[in-house]
N, C-alpha and C. Protein backbone atom coordinates (compact mmCIF):
# COMPACT_ATOMS: atom_id res chain seq x y z
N UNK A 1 -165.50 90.70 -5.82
CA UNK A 1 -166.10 91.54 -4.80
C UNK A 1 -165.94 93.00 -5.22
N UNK A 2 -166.98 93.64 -5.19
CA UNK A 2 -167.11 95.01 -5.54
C UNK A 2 -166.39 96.04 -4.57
N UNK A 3 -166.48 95.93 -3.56
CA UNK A 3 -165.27 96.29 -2.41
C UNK A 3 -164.10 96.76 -2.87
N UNK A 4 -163.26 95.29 -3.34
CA UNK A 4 -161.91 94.92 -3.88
C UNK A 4 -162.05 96.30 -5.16
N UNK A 5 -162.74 96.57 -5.27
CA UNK A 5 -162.46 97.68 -6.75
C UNK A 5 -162.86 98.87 -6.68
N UNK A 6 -163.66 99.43 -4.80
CA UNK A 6 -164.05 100.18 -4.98
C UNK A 6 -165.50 101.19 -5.59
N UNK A 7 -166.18 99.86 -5.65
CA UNK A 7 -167.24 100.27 -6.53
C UNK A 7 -168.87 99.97 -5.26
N UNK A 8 -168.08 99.63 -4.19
CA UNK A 8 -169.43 98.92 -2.99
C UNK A 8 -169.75 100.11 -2.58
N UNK A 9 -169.54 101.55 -2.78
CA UNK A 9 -169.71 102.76 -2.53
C UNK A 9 -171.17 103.12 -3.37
N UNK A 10 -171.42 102.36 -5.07
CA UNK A 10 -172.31 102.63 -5.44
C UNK A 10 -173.05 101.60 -6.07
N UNK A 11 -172.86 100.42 -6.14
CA UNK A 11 -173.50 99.10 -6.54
C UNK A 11 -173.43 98.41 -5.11
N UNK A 12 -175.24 98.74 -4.86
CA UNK A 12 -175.64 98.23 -3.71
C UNK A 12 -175.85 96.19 -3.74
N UNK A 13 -176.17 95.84 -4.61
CA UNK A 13 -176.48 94.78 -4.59
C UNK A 13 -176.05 94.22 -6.33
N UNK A 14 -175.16 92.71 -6.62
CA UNK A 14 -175.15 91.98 -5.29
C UNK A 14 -173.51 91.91 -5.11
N UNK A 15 -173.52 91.96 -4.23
CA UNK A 15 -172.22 92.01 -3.42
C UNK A 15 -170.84 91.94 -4.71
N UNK A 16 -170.49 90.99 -5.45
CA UNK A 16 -169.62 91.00 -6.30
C UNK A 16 -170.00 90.51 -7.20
N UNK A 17 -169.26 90.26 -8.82
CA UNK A 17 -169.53 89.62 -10.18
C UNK A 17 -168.69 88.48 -10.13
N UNK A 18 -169.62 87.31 -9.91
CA UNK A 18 -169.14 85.65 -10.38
C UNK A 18 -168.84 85.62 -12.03
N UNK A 19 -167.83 85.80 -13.04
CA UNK A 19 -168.26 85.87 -14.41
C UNK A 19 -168.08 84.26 -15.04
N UNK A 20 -167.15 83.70 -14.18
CA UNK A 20 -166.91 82.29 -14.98
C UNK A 20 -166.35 82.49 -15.97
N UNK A 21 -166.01 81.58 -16.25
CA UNK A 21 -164.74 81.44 -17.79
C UNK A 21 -164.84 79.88 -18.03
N UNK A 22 -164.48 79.91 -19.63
CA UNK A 22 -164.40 78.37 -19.70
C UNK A 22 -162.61 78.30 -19.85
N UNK A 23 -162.53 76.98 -20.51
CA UNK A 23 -160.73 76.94 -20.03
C UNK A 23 -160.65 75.81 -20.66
N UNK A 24 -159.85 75.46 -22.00
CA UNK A 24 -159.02 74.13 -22.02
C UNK A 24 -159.40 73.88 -23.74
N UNK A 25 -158.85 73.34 -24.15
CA UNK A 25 -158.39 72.84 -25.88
C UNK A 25 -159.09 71.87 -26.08
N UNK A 26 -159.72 72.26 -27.81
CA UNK A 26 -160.32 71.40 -28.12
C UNK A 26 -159.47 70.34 -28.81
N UNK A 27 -159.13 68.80 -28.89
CA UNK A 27 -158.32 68.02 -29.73
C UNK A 27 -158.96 68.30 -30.89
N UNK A 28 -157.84 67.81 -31.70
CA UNK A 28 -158.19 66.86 -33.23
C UNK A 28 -157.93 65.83 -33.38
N UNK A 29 -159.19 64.87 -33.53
CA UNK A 29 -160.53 65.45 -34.28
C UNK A 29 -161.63 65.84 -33.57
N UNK A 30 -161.90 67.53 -34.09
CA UNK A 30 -162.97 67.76 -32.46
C UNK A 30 -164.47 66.36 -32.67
N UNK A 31 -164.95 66.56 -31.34
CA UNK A 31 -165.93 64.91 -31.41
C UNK A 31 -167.23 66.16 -31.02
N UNK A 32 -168.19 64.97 -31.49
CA UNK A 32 -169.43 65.78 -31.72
C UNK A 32 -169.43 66.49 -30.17
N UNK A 33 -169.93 65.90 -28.99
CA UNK A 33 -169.64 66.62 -27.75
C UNK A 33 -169.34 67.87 -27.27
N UNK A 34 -168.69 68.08 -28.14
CA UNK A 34 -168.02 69.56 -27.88
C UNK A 34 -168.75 70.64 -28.60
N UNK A 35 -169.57 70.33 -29.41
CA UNK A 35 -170.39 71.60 -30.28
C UNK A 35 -169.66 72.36 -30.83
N UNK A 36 -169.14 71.94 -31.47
CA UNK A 36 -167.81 73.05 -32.58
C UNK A 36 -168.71 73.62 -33.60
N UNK A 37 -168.06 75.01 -33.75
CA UNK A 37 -168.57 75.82 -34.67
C UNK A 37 -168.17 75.58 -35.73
N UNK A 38 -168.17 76.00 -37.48
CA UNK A 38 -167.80 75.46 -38.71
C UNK A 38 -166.39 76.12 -37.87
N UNK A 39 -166.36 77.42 -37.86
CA UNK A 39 -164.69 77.83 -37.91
C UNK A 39 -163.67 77.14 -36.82
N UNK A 40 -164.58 76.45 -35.93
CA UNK A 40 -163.44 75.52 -34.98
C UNK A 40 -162.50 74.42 -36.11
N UNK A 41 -163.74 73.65 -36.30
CA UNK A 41 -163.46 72.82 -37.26
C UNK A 41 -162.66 72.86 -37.99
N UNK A 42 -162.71 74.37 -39.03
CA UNK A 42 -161.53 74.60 -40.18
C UNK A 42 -160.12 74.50 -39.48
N UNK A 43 -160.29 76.20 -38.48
CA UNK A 43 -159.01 76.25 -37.95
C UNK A 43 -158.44 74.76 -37.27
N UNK A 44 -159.28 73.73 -36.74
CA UNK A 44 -158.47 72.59 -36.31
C UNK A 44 -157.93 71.76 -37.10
N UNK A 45 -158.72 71.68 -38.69
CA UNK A 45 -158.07 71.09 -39.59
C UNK A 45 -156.66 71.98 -39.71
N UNK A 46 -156.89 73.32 -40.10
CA UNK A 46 -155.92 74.09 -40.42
C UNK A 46 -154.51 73.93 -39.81
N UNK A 47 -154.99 73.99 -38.26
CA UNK A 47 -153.48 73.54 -37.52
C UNK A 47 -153.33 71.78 -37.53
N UNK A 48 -153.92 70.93 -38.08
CA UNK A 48 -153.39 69.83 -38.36
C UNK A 48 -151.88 69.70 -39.45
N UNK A 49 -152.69 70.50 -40.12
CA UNK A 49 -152.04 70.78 -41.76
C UNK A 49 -150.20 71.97 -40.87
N UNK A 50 -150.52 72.51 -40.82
CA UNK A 50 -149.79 73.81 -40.49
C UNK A 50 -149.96 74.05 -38.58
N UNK A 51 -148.66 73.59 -37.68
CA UNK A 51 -149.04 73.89 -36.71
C UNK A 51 -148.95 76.05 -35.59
N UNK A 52 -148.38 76.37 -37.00
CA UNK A 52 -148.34 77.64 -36.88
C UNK A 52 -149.99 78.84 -36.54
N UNK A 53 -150.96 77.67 -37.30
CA UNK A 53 -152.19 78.20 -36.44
C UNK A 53 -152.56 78.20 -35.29
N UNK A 54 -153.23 78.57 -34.65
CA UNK A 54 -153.68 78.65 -33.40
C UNK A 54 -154.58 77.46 -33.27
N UNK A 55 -154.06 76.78 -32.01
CA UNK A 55 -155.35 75.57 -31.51
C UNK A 55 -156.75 76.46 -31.19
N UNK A 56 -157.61 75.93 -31.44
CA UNK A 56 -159.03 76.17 -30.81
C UNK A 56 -158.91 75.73 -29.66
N UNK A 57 -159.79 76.58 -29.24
CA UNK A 57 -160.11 76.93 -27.56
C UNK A 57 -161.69 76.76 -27.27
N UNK A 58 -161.81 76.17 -25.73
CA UNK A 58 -163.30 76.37 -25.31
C UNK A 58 -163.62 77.92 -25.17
N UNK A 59 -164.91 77.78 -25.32
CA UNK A 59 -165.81 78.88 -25.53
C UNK A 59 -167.06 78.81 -24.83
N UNK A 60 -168.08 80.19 -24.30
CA UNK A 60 -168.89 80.23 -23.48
C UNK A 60 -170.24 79.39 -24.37
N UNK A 61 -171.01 78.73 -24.25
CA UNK A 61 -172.16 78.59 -25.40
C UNK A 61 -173.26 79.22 -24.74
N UNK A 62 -173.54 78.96 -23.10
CA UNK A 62 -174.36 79.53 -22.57
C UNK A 62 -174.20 80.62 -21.56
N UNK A 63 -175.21 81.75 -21.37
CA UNK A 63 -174.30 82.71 -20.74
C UNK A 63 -176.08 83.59 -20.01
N UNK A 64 -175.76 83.75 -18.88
CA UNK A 64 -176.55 84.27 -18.12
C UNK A 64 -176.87 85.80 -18.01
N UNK A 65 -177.72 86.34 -17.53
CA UNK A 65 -178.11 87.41 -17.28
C UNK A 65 -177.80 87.99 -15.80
N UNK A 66 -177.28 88.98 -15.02
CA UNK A 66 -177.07 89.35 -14.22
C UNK A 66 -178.13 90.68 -13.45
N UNK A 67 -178.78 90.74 -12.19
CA UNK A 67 -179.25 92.01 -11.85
C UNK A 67 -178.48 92.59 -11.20
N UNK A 68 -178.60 94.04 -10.83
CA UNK A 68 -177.55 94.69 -10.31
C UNK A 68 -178.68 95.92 -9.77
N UNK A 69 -178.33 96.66 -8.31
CA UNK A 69 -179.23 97.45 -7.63
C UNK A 69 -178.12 98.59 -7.44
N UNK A 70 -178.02 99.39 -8.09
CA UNK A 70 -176.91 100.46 -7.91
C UNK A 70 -177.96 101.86 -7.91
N UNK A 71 -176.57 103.06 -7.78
CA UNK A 71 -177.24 103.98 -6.80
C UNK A 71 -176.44 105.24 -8.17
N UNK A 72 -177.67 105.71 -9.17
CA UNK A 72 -177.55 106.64 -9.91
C UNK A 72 -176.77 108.07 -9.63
N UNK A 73 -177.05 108.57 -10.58
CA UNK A 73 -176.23 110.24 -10.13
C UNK A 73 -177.21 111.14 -9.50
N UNK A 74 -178.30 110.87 -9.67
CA UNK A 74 -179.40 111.40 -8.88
C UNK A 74 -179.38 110.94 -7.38
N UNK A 75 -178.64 109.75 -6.97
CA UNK A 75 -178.88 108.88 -5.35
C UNK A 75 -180.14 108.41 -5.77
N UNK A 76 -180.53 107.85 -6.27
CA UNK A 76 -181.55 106.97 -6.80
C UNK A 76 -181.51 105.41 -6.92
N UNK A 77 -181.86 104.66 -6.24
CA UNK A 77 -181.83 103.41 -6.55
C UNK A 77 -182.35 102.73 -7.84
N UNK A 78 -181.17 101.75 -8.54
CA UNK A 78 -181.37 101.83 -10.00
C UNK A 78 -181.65 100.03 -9.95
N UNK A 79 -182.71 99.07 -10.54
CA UNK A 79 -182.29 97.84 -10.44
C UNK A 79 -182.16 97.62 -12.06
N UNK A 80 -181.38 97.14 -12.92
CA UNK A 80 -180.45 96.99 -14.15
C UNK A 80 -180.11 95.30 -14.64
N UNK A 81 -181.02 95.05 -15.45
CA UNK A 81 -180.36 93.57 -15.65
C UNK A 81 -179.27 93.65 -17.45
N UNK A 82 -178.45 92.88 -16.63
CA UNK A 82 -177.48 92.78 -18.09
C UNK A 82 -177.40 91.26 -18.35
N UNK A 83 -177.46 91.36 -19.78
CA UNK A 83 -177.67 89.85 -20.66
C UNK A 83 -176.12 89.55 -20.77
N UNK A 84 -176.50 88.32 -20.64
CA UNK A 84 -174.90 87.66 -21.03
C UNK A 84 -173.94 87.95 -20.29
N UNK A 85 -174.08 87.73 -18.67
CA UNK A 85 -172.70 88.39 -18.12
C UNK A 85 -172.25 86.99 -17.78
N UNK A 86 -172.80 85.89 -17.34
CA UNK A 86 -172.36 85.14 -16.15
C UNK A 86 -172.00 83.51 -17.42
N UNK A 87 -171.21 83.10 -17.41
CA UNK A 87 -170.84 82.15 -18.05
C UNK A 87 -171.44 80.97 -17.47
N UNK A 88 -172.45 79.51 -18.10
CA UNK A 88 -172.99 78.69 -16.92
C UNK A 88 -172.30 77.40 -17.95
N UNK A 89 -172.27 77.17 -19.14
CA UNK A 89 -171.92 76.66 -19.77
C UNK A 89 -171.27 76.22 -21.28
């Protein structure tokens, strides 16, 4: 909520930023399902071998666009779309 931060003073619409997050470990051996990148892959071999690497982690693959109706330095109503804000999958 834009409120909570102070910012509902000049971002009229929309009310707050939903961003989503993904969350949770990929095993080894990652399975097709999961859409691993080459470097998941390595690094998961890698920490097979050596557990001093870092496990791979989920990651956003798909990611939304956001509009936003805020209020310039002029008092101008501004409508603004930003790519890639909203995490969907």
């Amino acid at each position: 909520d834009f409120s909570d931060v102070g910012w509902n003073d000049w971002i009229v619409a929309p009310p707050g930023y939903y961003a989503f997050f993904c969350n949770g470990e990929c095993p080894y051996p990652i399975t097709k399902h999961l859409n691993a990148t080459n470097h998941a892959i390595v690094q998961t071999v890698m920490n097979s071998v050596d557990p001093k690497v870092p496990n791979v982690c989920c990651v956003p693959t798909t990611l939304t666009p956001i509009s936003m109706l805020y209020m310039d330095e002029y008092e101008k109503v501004v409508l603004k779309n930003y790519q890639e804000m909203v995490v969907e999958g």
